[in-house]
Protein backbone atom coordinates (compact mmCIF):
# COMPACT_ATOMS: atom_id res chain seq x y z
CA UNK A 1 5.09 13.86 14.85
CA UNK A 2 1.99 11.71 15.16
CA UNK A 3 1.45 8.73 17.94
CA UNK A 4 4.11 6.45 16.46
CA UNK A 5 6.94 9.04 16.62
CA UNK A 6 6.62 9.74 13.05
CA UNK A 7 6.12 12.53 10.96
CA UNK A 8 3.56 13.14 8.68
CA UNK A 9 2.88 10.55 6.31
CA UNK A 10 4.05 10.55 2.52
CA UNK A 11 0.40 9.56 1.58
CA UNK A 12 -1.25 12.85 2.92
CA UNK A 13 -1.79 15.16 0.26
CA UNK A 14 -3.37 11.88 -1.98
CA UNK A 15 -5.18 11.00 1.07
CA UNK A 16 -8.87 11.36 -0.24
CA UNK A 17 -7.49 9.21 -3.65
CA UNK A 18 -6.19 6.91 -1.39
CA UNK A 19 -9.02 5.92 0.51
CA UNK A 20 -10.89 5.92 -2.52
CA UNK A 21 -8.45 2.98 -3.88
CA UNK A 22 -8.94 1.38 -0.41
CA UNK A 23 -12.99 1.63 -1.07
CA UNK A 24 -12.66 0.16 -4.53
CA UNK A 25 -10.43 -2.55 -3.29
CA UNK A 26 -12.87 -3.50 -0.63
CA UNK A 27 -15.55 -3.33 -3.02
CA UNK A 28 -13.40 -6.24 -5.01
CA UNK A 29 -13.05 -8.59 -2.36
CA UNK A 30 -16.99 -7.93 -1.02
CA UNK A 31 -17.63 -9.23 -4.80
CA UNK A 32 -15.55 -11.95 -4.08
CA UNK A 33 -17.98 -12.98 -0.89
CA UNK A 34 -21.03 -12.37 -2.94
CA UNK A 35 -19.28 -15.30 -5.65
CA UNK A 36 -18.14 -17.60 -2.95
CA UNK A 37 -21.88 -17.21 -1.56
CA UNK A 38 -23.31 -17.99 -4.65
CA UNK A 39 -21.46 -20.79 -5.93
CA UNK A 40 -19.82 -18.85 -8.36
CA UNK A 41 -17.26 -20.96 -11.11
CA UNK A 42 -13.12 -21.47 -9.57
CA UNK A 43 -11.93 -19.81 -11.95
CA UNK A 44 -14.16 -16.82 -12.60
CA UNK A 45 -13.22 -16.40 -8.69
CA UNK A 46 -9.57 -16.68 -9.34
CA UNK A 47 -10.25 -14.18 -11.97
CA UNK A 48 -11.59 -11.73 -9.34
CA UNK A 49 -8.61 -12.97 -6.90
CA UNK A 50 -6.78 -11.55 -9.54
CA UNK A 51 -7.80 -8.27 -9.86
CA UNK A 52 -7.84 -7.86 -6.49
CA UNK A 53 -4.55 -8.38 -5.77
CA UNK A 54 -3.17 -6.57 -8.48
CA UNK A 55 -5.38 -3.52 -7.18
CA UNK A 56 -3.37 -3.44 -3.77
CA UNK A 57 0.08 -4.40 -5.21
CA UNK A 58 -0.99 -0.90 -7.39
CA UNK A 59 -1.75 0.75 -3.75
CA UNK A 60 1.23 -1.03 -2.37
CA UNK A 61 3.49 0.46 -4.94
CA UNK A 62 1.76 3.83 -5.01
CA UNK A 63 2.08 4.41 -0.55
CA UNK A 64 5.72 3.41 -1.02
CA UNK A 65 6.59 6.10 -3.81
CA UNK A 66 5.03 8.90 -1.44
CA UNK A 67 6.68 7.61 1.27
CA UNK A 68 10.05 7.89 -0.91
CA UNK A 69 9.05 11.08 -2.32
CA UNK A 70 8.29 12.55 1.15
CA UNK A 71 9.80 10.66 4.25
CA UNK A 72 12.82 9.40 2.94
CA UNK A 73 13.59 12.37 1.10
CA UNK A 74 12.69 14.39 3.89
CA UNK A 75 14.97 12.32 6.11
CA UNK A 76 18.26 12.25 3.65
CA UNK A 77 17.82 15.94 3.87
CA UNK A 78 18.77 15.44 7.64
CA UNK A 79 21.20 13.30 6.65
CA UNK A 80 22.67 11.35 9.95
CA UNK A 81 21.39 8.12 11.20
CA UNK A 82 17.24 9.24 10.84
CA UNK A 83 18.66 8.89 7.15
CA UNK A 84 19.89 5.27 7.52
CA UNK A 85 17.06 4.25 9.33
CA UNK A 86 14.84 5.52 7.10
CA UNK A 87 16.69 3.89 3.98
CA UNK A 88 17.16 0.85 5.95
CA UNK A 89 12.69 1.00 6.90
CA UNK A 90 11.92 1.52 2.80
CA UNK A 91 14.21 -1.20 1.76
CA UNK A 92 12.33 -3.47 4.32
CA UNK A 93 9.12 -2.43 3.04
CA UNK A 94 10.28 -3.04 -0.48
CA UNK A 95 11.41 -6.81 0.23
CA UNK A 96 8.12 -7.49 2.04
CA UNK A 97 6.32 -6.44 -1.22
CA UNK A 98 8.80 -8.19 -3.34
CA UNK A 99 8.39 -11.45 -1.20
CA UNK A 100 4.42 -11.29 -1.22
């Protein structure tokens, strides 16, 4: 168990391809700065917006099928109430992405 009382994460074998997502995402909204700072047209913004936010709904979705693959799985394994809770944790996480 780590610092937050959980296990290891889903994510960790795709760790390096995940931070690489995280760079490219980060590169996306610095691009989005570097319009903004140059007066760059709405809707060529928006465009970027765009892309943006469909790259981390794409790392959203991709974190919550490890964690399903791996924790949750892991967990209904145990069966009991760590099962519930976990169940109970991913379908939070789902209506959070669902909402945003």
């Amino acid at each position: 168990m780590d610092s937050t009382g959980h296990g290891t994460p889903g994510y960790s074998a795709t760790k390096d391809a995940q931070l690489k997502r995280l760079r490219r995402i980060e590169g996306q909204v610095r691009g989005l700065q570097r319009q903004v700072e140059s007066d760059t047209y709405c809707i060529d913004v928006l465009t970027q917006v765009s892309a943006a936010t469909k790259a981390l709904e794409a790392f959203a979705l991709s974190l919550l099928d490890e964690h399903l693959k791996h924790c949750v799985a892991e967990a209904l394994q145990s069966g009991g109430e760590e099962a519930d809770a976990k169940i109970a944790e991913a379908s939070a996480a789902i209506a959070r992405l669902v909402r945003s």
